[in-house]
C-alpha atoms as a PDB file:
ATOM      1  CA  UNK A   1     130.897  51.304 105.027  1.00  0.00           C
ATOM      2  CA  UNK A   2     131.783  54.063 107.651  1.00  0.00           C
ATOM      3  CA  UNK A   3     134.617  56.472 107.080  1.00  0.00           C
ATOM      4  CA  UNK A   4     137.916  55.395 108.254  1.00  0.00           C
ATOM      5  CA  UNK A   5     140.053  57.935 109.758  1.00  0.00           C
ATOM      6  CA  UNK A   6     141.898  58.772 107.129  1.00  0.00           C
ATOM      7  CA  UNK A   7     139.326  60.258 104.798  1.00  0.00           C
ATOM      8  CA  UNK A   8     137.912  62.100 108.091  1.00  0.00           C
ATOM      9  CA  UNK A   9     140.922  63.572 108.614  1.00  0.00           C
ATOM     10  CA  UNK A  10     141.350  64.727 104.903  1.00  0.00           C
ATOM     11  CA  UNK A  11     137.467  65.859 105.633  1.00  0.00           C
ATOM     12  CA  UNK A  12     138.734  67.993 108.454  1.00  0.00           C
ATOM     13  CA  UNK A  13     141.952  69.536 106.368  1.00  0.00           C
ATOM     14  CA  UNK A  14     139.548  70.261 103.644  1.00  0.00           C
ATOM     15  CA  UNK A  15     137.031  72.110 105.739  1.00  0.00           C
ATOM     16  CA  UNK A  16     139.570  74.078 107.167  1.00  0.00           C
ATOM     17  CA  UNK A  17     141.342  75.022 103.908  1.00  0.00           C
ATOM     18  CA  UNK A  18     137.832  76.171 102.742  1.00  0.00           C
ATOM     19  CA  UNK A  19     137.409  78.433 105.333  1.00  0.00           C
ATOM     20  CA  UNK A  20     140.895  79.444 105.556  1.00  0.00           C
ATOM     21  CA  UNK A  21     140.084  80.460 101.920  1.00  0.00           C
ATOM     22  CA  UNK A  22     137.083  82.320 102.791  1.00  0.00           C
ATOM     23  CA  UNK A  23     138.528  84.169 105.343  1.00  0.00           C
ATOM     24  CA  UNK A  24     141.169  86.244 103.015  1.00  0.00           C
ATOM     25  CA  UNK A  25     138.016  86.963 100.457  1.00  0.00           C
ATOM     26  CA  UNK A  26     136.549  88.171 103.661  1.00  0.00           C
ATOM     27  CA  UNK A  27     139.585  90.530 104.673  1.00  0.00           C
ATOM     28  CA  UNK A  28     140.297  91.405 101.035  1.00  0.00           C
ATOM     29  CA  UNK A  29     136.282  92.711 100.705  1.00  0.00           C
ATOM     30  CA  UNK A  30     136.903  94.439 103.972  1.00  0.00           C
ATOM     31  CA  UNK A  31     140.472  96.047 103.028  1.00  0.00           C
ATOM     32  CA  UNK A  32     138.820  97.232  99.662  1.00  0.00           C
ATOM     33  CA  UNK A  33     135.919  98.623 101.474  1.00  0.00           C
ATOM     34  CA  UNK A  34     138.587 100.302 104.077  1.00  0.00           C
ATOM     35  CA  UNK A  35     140.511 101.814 101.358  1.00  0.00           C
ATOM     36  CA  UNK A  36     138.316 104.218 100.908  1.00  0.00           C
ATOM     37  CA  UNK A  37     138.999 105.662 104.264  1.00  0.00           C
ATOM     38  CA  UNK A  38     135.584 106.714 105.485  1.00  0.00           C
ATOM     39  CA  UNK A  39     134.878 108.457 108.996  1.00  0.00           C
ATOM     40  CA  UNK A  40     132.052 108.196 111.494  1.00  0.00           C
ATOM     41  CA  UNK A  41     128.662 107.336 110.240  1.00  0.00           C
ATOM     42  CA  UNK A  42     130.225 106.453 106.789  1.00  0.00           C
ATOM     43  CA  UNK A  43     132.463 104.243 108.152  1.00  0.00           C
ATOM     44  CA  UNK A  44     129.656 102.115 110.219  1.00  0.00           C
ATOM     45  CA  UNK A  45     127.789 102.081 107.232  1.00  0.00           C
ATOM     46  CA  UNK A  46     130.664 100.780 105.158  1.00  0.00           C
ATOM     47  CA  UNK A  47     131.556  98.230 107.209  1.00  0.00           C
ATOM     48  CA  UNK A  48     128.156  96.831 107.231  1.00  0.00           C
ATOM     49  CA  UNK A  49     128.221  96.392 103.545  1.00  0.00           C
ATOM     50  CA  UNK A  50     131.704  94.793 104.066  1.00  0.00           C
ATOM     51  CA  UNK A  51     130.325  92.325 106.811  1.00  0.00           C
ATOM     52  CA  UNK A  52     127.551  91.446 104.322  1.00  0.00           C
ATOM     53  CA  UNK A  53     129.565  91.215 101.670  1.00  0.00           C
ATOM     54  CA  UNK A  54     132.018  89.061 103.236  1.00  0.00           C
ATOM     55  CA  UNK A  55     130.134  86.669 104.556  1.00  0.00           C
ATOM     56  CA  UNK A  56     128.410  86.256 101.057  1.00  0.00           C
ATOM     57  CA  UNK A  57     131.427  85.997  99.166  1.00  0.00           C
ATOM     58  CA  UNK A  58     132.938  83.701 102.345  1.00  0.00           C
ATOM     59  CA  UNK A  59     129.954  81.461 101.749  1.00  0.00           C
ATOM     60  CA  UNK A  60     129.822  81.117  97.661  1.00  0.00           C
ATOM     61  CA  UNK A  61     133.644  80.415  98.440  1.00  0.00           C
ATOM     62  CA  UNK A  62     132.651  77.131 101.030  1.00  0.00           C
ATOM     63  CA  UNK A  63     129.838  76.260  98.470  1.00  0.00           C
ATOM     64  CA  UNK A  64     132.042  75.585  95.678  1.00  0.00           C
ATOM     65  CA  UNK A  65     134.521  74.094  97.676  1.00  0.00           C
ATOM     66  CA  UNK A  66     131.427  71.537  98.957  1.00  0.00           C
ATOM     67  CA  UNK A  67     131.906  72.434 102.884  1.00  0.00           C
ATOM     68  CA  UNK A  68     129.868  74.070 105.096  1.00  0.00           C
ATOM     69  CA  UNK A  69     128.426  77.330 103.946  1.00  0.00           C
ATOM     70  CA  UNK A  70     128.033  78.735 108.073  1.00  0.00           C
ATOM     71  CA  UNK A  71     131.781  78.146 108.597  1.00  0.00           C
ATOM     72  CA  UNK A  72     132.273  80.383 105.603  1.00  0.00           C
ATOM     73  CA  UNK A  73     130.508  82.427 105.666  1.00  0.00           C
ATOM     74  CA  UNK A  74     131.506  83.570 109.345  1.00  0.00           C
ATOM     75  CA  UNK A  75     134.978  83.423 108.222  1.00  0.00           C
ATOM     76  CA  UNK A  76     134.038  86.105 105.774  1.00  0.00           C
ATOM     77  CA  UNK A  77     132.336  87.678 108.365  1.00  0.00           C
ATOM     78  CA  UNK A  78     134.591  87.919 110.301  1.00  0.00           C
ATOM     79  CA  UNK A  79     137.649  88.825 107.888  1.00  0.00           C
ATOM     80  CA  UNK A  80     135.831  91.637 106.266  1.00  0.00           C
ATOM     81  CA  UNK A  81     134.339  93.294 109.475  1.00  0.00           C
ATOM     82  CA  UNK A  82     138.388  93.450 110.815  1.00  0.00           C
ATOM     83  CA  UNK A  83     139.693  94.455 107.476  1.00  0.00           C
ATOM     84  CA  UNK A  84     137.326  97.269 106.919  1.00  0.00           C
ATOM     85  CA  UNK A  85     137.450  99.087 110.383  1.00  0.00           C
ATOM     86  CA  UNK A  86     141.514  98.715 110.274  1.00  0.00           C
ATOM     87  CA  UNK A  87     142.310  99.677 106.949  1.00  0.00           C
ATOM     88  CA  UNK A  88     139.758 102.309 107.300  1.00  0.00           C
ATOM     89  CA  UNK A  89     141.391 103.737 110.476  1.00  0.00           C
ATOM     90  CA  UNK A  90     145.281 103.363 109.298  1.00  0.00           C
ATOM     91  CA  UNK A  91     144.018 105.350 106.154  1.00  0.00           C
ATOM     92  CA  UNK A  92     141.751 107.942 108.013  1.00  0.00           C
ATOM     93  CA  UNK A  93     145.164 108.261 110.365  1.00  0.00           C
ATOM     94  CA  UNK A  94     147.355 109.298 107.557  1.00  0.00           C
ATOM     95  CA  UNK A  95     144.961 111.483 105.915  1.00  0.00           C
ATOM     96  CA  UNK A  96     144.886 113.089 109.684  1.00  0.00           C
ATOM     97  CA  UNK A  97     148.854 113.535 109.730  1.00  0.00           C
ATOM     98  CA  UNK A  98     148.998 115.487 106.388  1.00  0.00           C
ATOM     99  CA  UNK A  99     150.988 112.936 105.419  1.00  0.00           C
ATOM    100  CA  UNK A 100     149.374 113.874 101.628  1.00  0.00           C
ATOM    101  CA  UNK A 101     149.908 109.674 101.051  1.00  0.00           C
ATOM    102  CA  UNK A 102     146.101 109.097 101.800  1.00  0.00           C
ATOM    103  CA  UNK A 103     145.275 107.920  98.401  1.00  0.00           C
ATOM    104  CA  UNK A 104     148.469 106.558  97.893  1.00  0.00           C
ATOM    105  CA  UNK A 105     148.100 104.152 100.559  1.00  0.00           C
ATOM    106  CA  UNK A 106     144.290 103.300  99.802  1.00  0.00           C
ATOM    107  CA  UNK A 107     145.536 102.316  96.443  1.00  0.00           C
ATOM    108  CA  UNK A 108     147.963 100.050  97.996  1.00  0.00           C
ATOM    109  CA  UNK A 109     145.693  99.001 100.207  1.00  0.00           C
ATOM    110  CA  UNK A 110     143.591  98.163  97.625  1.00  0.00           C
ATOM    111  CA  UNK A 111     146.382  96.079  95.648  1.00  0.00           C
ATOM    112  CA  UNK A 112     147.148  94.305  98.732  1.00  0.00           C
ATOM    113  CA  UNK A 113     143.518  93.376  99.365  1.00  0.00           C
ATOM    114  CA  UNK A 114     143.741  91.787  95.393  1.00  0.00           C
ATOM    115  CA  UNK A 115     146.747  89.849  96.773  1.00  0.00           C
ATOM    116  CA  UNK A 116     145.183  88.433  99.440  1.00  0.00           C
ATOM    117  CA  UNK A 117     142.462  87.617  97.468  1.00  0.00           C
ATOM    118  CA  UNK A 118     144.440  85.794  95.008  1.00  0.00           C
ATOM    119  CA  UNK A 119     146.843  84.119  97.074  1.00  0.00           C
ATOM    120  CA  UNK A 120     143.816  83.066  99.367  1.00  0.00           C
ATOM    121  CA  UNK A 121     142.471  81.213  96.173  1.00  0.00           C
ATOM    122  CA  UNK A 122     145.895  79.458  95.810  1.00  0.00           C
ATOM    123  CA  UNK A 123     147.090  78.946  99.169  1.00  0.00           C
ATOM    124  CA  UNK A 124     144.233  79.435 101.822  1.00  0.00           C
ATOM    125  CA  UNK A 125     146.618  79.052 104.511  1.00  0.00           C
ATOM    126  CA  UNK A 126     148.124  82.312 103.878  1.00  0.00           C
ATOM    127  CA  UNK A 127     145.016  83.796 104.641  1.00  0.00           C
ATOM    128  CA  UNK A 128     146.056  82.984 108.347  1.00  0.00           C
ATOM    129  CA  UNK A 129     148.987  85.230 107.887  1.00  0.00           C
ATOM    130  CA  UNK A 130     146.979  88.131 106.719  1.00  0.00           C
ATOM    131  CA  UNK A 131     144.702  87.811 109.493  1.00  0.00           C
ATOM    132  CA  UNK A 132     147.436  87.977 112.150  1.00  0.00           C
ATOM    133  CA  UNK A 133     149.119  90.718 110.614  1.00  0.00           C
ATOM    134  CA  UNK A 134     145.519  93.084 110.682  1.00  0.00           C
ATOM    135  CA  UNK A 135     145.400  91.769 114.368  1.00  0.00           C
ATOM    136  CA  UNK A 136     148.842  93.087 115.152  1.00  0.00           C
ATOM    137  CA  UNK A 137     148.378  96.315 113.027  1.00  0.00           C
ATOM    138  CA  UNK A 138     145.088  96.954 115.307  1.00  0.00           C
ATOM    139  CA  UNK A 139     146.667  95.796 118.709  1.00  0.00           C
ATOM    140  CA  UNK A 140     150.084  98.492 117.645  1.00  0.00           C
ATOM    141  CA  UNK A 141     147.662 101.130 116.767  1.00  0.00           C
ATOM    142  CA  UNK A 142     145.491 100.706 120.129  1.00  0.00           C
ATOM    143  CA  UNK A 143     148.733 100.796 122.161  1.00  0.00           C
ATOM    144  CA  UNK A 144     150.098 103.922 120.183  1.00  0.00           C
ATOM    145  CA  UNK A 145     146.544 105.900 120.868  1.00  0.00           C
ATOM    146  CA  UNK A 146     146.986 104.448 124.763  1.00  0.00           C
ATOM    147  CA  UNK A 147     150.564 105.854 125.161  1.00  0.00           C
ATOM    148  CA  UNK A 148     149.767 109.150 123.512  1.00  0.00           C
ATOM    149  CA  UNK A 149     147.564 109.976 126.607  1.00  0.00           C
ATOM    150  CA  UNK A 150     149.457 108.539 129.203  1.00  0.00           C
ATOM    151  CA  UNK A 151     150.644 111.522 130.260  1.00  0.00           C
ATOM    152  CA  UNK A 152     147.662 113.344 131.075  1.00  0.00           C
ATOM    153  CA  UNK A 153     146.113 110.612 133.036  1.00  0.00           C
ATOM    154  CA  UNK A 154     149.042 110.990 135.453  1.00  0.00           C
ATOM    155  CA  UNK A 155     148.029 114.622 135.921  1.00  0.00           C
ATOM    156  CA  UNK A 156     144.384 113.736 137.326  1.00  0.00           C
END
């Protein structure tokens, strides 16, 4: 008997909590790989553990959730990869400022990357949420950075 379209579209909602759910393990391996705040070379290096990581833990997370393992593990990929390079820079940024709240905020970091780890496991759609608020934390910064030199490429 072929699948009506009900239990494809419970199929589909499954899939996508699954990887919704691998995603935030993905950003919350990247955040706690971020949180240590790493520069340069170290920070390349970091985030290719992170990536790796990620898309391991993003694809044990689709295994045991019986979807597909490629979906999750890209999710992870892709979570951890974003995670690590902004939490690294925000970090790396404040430690730059003398704001004296570097480890401070890597431990929050940190506590926030648990969060979205656990609330991930509970609600995967909240994973969503955490992913656009890393893209809008990396889209203020880049605009900040822009604006800071505006003024000098007027003087060319």
């Amino acid at each position: 008997m072929p699948p009506t379209g009900d239990s494809r579209s419970l199929a589909r909602v499954d899939a996508l909590l699954a990887t919704c759910q691998a995603l935030g393990l993905g950003i919350a391996v990247g955040a706690l790989a971020g949180a240590a705040g790493l520069e340069g070379g170290a920070r390349g290096g970091i985030t290719l553990l992170a990536i790796a990581s990620g898309a391991a833990v993003g694809a044990v997370s689709a295994s045991l959730d019986d979807e597909g393992v490629v979906l999750g593990a890209l999710a992870g990929l892709v979570g951890a990869g974003l995670a690590c390079v902004v939490i690294s820079a925000v970090i790396v940024g404040a430690g730059r400022r003398g704001a004296g709240g570097g480890g401070a905020l890597a431990f929050f970091a940190s506590l926030a990357a648990l969060a979205i780890a656990g609330l991930s496991i509970l609600l995967p759609p909240l994973a969503l949420v955490a992913l656009a608020a890393l893209l809008w934390l990396a889209t203020a910064r880049r605009r900040r950075a822009q604006r800071k030199y505006e003024g000098l490429r007027v003087l060319r």
